[in-house]
C-alpha atoms as a PDB file:
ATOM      1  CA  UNK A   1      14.661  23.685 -38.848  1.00  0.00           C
ATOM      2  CA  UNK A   2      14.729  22.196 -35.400  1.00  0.00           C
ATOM      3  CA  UNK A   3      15.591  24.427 -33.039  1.00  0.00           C
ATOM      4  CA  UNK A   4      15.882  21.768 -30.239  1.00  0.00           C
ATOM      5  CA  UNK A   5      18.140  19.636 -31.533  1.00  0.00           C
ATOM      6  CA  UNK A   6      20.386  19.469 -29.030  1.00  0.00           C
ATOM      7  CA  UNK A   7      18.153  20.171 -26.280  1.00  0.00           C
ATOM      8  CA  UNK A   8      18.511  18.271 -23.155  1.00  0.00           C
ATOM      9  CA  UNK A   9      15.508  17.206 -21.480  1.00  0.00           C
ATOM     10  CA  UNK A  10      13.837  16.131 -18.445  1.00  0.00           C
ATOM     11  CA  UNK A  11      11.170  13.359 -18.431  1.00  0.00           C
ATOM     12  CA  UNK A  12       7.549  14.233 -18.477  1.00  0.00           C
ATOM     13  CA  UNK A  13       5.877  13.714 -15.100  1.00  0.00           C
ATOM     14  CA  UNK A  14       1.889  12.832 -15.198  1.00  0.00           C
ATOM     15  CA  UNK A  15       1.061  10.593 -12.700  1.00  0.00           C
ATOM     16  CA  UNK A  16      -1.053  11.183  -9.787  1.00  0.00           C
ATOM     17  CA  UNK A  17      -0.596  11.076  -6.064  1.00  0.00           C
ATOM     18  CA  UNK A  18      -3.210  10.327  -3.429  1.00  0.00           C
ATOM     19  CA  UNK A  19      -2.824  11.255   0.025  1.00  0.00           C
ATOM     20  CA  UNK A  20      -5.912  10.913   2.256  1.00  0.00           C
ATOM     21  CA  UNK A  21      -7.168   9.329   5.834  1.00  0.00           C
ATOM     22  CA  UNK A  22      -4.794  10.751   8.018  1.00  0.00           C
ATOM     23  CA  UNK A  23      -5.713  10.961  11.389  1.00  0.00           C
ATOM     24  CA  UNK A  24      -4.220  10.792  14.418  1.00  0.00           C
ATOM     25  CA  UNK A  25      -5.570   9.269  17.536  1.00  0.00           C
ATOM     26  CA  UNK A  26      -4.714   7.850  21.772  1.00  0.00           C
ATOM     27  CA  UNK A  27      -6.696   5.165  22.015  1.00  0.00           C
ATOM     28  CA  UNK A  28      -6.966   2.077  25.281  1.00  0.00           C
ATOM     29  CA  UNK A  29      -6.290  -1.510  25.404  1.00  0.00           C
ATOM     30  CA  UNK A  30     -10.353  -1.983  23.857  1.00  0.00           C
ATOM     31  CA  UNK A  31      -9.447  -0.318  20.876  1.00  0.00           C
ATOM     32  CA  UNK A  32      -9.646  -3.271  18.184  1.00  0.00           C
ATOM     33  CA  UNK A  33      -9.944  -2.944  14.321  1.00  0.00           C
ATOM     34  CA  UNK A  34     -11.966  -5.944  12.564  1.00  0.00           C
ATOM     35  CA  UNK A  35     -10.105  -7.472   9.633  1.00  0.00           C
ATOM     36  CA  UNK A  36      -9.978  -5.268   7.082  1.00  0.00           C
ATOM     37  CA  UNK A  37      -7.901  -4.220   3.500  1.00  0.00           C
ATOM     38  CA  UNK A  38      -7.645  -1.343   1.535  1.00  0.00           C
ATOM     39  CA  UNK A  39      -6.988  -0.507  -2.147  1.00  0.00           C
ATOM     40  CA  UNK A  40      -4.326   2.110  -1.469  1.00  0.00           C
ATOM     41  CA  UNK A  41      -1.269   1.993   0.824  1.00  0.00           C
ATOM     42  CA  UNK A  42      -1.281   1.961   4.624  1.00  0.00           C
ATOM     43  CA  UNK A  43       1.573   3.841   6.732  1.00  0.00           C
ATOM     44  CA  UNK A  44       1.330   3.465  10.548  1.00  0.00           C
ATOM     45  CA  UNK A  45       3.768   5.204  12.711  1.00  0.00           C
ATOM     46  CA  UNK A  46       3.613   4.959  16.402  1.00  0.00           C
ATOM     47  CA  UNK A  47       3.968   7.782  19.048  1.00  0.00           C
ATOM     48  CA  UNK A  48       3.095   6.168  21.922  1.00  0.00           C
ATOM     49  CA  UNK A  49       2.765   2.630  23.207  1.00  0.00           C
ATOM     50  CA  UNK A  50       2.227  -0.303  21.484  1.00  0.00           C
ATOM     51  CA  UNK A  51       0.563  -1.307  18.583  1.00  0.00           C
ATOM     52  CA  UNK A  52       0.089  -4.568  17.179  1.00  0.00           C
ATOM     53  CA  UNK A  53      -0.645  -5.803  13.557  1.00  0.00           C
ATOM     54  CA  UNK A  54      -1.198  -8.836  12.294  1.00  0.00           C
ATOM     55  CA  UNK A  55      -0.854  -9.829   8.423  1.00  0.00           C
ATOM     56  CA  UNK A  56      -0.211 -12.641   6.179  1.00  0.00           C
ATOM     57  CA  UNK A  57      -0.800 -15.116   9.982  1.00  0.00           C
ATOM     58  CA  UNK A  58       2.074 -13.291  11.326  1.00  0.00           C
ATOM     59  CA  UNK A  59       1.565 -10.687  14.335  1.00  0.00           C
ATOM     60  CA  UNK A  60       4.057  -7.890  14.522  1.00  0.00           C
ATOM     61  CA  UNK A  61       4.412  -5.617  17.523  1.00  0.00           C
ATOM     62  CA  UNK A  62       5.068  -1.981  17.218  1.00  0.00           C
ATOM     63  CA  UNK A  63       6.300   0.649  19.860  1.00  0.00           C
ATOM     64  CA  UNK A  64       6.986   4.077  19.875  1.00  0.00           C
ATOM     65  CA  UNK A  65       8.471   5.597  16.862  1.00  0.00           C
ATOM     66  CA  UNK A  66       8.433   1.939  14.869  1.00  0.00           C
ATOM     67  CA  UNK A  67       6.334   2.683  11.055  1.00  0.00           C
ATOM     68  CA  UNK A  68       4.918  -0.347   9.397  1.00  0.00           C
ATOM     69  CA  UNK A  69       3.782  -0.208   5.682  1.00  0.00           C
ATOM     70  CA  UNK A  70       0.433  -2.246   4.259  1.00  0.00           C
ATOM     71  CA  UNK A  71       0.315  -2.655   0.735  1.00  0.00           C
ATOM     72  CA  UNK A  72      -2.916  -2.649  -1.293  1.00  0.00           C
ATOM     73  CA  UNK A  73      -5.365  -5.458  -0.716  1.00  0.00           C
ATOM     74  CA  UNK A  74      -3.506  -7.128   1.777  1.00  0.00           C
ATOM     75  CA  UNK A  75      -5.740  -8.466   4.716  1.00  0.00           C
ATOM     76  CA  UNK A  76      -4.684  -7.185   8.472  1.00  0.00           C
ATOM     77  CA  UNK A  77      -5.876  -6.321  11.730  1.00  0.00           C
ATOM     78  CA  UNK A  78      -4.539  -4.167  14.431  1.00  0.00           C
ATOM     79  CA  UNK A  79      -5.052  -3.641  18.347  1.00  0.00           C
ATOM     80  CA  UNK A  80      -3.889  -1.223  20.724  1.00  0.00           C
ATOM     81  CA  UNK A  81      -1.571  -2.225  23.687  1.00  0.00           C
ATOM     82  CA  UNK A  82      -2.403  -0.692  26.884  1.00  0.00           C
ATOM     83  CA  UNK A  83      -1.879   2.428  25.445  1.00  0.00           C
ATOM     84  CA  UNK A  84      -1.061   3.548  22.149  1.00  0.00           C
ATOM     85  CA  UNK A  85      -1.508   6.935  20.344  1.00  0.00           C
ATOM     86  CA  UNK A  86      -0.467   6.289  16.771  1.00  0.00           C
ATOM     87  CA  UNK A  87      -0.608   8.697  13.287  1.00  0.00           C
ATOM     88  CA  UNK A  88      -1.827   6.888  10.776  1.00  0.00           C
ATOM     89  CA  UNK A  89      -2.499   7.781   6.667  1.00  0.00           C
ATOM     90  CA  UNK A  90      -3.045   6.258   3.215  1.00  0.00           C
ATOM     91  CA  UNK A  91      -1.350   6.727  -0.098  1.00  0.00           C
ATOM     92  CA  UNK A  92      -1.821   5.688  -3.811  1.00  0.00           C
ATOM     93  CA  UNK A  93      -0.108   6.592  -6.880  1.00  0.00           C
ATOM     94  CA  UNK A  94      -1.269   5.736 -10.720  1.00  0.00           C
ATOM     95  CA  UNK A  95       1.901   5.141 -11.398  1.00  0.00           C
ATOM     96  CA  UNK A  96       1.774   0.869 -12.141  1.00  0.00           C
ATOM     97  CA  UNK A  97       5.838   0.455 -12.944  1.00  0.00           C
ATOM     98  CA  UNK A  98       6.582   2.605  -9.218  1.00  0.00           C
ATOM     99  CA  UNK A  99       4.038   0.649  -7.013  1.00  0.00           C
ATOM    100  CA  UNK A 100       5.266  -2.558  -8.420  1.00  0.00           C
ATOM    101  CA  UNK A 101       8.655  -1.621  -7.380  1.00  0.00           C
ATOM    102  CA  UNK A 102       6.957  -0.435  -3.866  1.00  0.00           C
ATOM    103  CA  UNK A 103       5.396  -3.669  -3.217  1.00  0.00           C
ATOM    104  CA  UNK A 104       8.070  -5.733  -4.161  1.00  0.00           C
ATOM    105  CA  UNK A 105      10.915  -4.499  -2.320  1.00  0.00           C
ATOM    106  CA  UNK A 106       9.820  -3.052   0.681  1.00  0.00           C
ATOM    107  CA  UNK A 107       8.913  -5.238   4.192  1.00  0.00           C
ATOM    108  CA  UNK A 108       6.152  -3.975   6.601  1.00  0.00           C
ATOM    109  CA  UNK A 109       7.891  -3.564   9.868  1.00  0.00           C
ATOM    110  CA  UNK A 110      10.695  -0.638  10.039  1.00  0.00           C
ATOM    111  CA  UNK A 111      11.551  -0.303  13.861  1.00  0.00           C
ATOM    112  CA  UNK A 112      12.874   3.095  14.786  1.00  0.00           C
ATOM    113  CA  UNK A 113      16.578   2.357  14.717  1.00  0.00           C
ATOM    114  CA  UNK A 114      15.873   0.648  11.146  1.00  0.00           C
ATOM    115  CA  UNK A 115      17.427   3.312   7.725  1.00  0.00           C
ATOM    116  CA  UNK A 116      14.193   3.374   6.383  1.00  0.00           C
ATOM    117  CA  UNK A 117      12.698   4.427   9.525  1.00  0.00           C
ATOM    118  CA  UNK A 118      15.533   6.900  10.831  1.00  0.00           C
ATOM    119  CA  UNK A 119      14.910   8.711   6.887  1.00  0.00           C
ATOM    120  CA  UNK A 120      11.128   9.188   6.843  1.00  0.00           C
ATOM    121  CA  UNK A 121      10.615   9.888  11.027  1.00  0.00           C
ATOM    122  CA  UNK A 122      11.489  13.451   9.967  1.00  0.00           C
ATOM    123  CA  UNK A 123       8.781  13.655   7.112  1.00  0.00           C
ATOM    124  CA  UNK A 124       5.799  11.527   9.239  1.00  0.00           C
ATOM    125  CA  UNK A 125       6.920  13.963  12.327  1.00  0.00           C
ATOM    126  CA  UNK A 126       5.964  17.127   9.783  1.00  0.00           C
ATOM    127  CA  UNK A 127       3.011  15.950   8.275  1.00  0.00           C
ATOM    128  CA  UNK A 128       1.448  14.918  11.905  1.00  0.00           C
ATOM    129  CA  UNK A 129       2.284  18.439  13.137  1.00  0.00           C
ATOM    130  CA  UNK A 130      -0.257  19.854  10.279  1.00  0.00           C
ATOM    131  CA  UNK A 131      -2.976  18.017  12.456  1.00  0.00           C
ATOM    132  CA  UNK A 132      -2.210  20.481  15.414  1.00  0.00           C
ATOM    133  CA  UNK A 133      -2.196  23.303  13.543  1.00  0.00           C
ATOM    134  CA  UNK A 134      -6.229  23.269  12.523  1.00  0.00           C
ATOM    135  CA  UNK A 135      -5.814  25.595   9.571  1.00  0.00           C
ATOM    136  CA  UNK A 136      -5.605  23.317   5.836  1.00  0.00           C
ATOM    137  CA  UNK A 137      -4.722  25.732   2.824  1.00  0.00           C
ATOM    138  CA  UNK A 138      -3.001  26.014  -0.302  1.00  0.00           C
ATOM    139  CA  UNK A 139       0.279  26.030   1.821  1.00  0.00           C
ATOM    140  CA  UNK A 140      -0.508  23.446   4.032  1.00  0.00           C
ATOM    141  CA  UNK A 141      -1.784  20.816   0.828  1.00  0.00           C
ATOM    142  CA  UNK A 142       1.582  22.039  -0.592  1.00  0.00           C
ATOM    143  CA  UNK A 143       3.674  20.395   2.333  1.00  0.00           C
ATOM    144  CA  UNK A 144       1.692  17.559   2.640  1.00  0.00           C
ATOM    145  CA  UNK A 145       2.555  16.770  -1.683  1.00  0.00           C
ATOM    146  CA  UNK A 146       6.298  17.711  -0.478  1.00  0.00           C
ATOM    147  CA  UNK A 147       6.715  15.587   2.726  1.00  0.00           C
ATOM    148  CA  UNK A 148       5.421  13.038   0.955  1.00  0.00           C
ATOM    149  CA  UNK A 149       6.882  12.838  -1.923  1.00  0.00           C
ATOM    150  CA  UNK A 150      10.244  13.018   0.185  1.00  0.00           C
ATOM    151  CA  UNK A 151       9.109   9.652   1.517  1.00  0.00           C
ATOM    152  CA  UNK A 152       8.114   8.164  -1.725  1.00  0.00           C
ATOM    153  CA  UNK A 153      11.705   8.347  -2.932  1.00  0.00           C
ATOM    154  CA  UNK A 154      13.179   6.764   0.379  1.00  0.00           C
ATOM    155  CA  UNK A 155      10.666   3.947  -0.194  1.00  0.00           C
ATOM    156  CA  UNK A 156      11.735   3.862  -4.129  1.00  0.00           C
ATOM    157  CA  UNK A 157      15.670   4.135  -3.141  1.00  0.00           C
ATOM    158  CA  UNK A 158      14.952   1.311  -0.283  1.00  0.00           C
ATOM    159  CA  UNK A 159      12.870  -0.872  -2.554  1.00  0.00           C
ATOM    160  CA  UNK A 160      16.036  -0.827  -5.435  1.00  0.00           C
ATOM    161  CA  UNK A 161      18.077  -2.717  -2.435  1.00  0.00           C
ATOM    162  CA  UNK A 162      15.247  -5.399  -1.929  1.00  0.00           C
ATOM    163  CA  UNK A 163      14.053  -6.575  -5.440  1.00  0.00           C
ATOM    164  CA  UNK A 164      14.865  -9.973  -5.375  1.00  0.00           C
ATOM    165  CA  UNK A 165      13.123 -10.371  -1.538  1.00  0.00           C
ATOM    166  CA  UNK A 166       9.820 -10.651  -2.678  1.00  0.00           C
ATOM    167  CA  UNK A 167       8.454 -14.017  -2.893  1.00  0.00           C
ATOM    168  CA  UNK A 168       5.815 -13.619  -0.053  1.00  0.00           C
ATOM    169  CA  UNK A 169       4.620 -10.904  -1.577  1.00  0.00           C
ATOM    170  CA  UNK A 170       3.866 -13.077  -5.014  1.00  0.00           C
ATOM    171  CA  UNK A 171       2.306 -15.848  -3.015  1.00  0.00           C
ATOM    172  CA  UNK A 172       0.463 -13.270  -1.742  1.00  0.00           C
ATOM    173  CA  UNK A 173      -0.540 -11.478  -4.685  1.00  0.00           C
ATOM    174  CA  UNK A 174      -1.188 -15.084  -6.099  1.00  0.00           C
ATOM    175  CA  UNK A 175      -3.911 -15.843  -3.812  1.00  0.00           C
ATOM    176  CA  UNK A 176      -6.124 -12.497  -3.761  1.00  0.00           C
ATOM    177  CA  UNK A 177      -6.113 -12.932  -7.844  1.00  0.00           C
ATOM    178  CA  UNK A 178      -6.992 -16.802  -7.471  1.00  0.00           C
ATOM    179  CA  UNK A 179      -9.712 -15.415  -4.829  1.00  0.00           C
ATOM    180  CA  UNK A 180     -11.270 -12.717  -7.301  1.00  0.00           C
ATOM    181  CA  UNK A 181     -11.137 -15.594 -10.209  1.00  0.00           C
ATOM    182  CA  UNK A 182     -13.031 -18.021  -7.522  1.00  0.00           C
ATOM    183  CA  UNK A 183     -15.374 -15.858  -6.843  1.00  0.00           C
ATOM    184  CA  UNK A 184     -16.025 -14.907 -10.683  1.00  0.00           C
ATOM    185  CA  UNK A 185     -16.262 -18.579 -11.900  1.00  0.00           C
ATOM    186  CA  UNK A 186     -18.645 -19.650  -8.821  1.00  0.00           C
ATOM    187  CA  UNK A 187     -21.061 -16.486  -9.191  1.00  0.00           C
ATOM    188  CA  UNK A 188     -21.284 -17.502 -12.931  1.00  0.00           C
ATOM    189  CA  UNK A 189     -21.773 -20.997 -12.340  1.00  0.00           C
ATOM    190  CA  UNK A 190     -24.614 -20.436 -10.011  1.00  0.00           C
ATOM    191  CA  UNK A 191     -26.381 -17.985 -12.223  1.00  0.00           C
ATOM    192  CA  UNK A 192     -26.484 -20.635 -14.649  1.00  0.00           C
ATOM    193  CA  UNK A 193     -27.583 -23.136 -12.588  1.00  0.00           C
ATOM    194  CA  UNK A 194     -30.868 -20.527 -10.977  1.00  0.00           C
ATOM    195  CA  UNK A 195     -31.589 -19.147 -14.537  1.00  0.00           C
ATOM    196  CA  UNK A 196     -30.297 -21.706 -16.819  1.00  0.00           C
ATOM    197  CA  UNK A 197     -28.185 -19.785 -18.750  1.00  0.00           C
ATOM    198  CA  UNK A 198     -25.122 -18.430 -18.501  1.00  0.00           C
ATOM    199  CA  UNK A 199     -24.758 -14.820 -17.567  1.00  0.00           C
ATOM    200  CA  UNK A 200     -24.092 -11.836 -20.131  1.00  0.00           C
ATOM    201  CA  UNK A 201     -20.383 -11.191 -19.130  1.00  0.00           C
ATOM    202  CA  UNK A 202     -17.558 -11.667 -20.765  1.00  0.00           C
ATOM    203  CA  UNK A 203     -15.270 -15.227 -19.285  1.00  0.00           C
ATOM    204  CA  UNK A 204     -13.521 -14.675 -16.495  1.00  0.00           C
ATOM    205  CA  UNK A 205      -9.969 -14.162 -17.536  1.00  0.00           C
ATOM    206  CA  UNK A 206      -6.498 -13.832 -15.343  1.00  0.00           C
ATOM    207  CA  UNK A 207      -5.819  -9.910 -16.907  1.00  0.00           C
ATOM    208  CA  UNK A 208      -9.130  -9.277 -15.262  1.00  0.00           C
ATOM    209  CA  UNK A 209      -8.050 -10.405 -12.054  1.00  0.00           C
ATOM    210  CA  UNK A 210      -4.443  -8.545 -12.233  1.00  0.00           C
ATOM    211  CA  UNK A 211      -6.559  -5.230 -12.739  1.00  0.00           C
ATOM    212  CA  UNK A 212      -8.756  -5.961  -9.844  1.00  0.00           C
ATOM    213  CA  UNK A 213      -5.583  -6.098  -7.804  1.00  0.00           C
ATOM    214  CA  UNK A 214      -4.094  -3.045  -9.310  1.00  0.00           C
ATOM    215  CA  UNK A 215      -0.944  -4.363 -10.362  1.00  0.00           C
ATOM    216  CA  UNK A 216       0.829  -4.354 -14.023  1.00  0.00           C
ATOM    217  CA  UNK A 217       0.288  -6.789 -16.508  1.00  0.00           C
ATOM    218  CA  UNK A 218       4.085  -8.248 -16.013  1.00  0.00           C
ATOM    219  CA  UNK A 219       4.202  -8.424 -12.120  1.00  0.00           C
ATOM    220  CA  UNK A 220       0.609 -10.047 -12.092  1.00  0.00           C
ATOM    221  CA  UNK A 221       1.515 -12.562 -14.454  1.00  0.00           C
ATOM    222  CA  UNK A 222       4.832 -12.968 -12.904  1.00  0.00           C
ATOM    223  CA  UNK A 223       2.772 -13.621  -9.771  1.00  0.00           C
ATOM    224  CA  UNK A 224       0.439 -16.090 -11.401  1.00  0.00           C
ATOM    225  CA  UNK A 225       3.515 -18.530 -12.975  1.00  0.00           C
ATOM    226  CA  UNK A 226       5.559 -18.269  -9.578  1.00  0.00           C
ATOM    227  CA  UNK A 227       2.487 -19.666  -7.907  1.00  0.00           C
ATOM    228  CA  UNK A 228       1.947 -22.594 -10.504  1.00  0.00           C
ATOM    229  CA  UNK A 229       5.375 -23.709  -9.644  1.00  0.00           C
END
């Protein structure tokens, strides 16, 4: 006999969320970060000053209370203005179908008066305060999985509106795979050419590549047709 039969359920959650390198910092007009990219999400939100990032050869310039998004392995640099004290963290979920979604639909900048930015301020404001208050317990590890969790869902309800706006974002994607298939074919091609044999790995192949980027099977090879095109 089932006894659930007409039970009405709730989907299973088991997915893990990463929230780490937060930091807050003032910093002068020397302050200069070397080219860099990261395999998790970047959020920068600006208290003071000015900030300025540059990705994909475009520079962007941030002020006070502007937050600008970096998705995974996407190259950038910042620099401070002639002052800037910014709060700055890192995110990544395991969740392939949701961080598709995140990188396709949502654009870096968000200036202050932006929706996006008006319905997270409250959310990056909390989780900054924790820095202030020294003391990091169950309680406070509990806020930070609340606060930003709050924010993942105005990123996922923001995202929905912006699906079909992502073609830099493919061209993008395109290139770091094409890179990490370069890079693949040449190292094997020069082993064989110093030893005179090829190497004991497997071909390089383009599902390899969509791993290495951390995206789904279906957006990477969505990426790799739109750039053949």
């Amino acid at each position: 006999m089932d006894f659930l039969k007409h039970a009405k359920r709730l989907p299973v959650l088991d997915w893990n969320l990463t929230f780490f390198g937060a930091h807050e910092q003032k910093v002068g007009p020397e302050w200069v970060v070397p080219i860099e990219k990261h395999y998790a999400f970047e959020c920068i939100f600006v208290l003071e000053g000015h900030e300025y990032v540059k990705i994909q050869d475009k520079t962007y310039t941030l002020s006070a209370g502007d937050f600008f998004l970096i998705p995974p392995e996407f190259p950038h640099q910042v620099w401070a203005g002639q002052i800037l004290k910014y709060f700055c963290f890192h995110f990544d979920l395991d969740d392939p179908n949701l961080k598709v979604q995140l990188i396709q639909g949502i654009s870096y900048y968000h200036p202050c008066n932006s929706e996006l930015c008006k319905k997270i301020t409250p959310h990056l404001t909390k989780l900054d305060s924790l820095i202030k208050d020294g003391s990091f317990d169950f309680n406070t590890k509990m806020i930070i999985q609340i606060e930003l969790s709050k924010m993942l869902q105005s990123f996922y309800q923001s995202a929905m509106k912006h699906t079909h706006d992502a073609s830099s974002t493919h061209v993008e994607y395109s290139r770091i795979m094409a890179d990490y298939m370069k890079s693949r074919l040449t190292n094997q091609v020069l082993s064989y050419i110093k030893n005179g044999y090829a190497p004991v790995e497997k071909p390089v192949e383009v599902d390899d590549a969509i791993r290495k980027v951390g995206l789904s099977n279906g957006y990477g090879f969505r990426s790799c047709l739109k750039s053949l095109k």
